[in-house]
Protein backbone atom coordinates (compact mmCIF):
# COMPACT_ATOMS: atom_id res chain seq x y z
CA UNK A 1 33.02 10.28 -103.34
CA UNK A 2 29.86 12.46 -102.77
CA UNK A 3 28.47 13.79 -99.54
CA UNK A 4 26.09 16.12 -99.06
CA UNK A 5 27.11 16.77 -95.24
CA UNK A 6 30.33 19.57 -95.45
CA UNK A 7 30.68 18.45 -91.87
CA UNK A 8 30.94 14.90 -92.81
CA UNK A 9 33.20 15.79 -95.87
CA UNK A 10 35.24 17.81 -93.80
CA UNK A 11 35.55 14.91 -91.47
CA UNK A 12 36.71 12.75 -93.91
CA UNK A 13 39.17 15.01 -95.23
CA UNK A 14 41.08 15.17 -91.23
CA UNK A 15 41.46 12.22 -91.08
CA UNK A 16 42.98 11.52 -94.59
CA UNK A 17 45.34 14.38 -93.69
CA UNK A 18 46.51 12.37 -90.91
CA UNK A 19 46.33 9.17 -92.19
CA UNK A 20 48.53 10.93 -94.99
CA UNK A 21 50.85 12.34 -92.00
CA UNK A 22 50.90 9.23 -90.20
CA UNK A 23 52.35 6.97 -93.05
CA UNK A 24 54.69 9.86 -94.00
CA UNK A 25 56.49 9.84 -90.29
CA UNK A 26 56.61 5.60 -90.27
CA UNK A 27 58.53 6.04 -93.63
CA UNK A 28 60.88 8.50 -91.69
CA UNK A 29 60.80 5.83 -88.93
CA UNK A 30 61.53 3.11 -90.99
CA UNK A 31 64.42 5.05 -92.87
CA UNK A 32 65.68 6.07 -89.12
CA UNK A 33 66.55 2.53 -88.11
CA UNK A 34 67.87 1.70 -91.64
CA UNK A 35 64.66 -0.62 -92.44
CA UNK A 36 64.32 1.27 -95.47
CA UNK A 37 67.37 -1.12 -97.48
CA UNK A 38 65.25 -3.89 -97.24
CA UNK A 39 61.78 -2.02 -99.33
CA UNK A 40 64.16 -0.68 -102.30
CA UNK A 41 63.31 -2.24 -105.38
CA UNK A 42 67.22 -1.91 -106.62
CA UNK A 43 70.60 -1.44 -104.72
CA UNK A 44 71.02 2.23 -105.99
CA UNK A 45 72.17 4.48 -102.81
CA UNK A 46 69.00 7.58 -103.33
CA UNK A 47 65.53 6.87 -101.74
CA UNK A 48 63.71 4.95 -104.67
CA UNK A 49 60.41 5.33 -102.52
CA UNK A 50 58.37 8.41 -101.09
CA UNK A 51 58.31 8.37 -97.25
CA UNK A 52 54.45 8.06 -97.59
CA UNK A 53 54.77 4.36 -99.70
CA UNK A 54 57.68 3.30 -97.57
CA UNK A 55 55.08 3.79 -94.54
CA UNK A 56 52.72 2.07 -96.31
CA UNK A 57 54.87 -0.97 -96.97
CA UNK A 58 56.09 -0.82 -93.40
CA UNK A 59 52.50 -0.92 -92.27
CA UNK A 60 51.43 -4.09 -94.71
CA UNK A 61 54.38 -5.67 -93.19
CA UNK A 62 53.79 -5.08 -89.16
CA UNK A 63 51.76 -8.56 -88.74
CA UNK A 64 54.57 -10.57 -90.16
CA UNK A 65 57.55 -8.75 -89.11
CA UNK A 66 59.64 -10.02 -86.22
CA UNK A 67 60.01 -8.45 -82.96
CA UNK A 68 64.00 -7.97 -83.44
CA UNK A 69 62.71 -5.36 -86.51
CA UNK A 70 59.30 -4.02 -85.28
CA UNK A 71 60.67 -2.45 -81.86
CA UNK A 72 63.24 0.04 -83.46
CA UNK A 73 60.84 1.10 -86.22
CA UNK A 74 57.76 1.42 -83.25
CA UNK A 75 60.31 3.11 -81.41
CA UNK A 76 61.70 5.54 -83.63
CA UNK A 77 58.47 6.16 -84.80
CA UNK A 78 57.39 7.81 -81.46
CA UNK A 79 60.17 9.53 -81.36
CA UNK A 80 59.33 11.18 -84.94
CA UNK A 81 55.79 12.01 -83.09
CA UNK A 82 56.56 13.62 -80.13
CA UNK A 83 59.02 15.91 -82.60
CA UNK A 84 55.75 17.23 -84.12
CA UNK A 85 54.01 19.23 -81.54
CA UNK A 86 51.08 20.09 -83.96
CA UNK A 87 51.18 16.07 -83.86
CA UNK A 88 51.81 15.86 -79.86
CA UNK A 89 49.02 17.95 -78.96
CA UNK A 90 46.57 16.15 -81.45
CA UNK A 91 47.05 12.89 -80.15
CA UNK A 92 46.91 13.87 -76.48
CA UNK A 93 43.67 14.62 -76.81
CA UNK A 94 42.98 11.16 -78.16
């Protein structure tokens, strides 16, 4: 990508970081409540995703997944953000 605004490029590059940040604590999240079993691609016992694809994978599945599953994840999640207070004060702004 090229943009001639540093501003703008800056811009882009905050909220990449957090979009990077984001995914990485859902992964956590998701391995938290144990949600993490269900995205391995084998049965072996190590992580066989990065934190940042399991969020990712979480995320593509949040408009199909039940309720039952969602809530924990959601939930845990939040917790994993308030832990963060770079994260905390951030998104109290917002």
């Amino acid at each position: 990508m090229h943009t001639r605004s540093t501003d703008r490029r800056d811009r882009l590059f905050l909220v990449s970081a957090l979009a990077v940040v984001l995914f990485t604590l859902l992964g956590a999240a998701c391995e938290d409540v144990g949600y993490d079993r269900t995205l391995k691609a084998n049965t072996v016992k190590r992580r066989t995703h990065s934190l940042f694809r399991q969020g990712q994978m979480v995320y593509d599945h949040i408009p199909r997944m039940p309720e039952k599953w969602l809530r924990p994840i959601i939930d845990a999640f939040v917790r994993r953000i308030h832990e963060q207070c770079a994260l905390s004060d951030v998104f109290s702004v917002v």
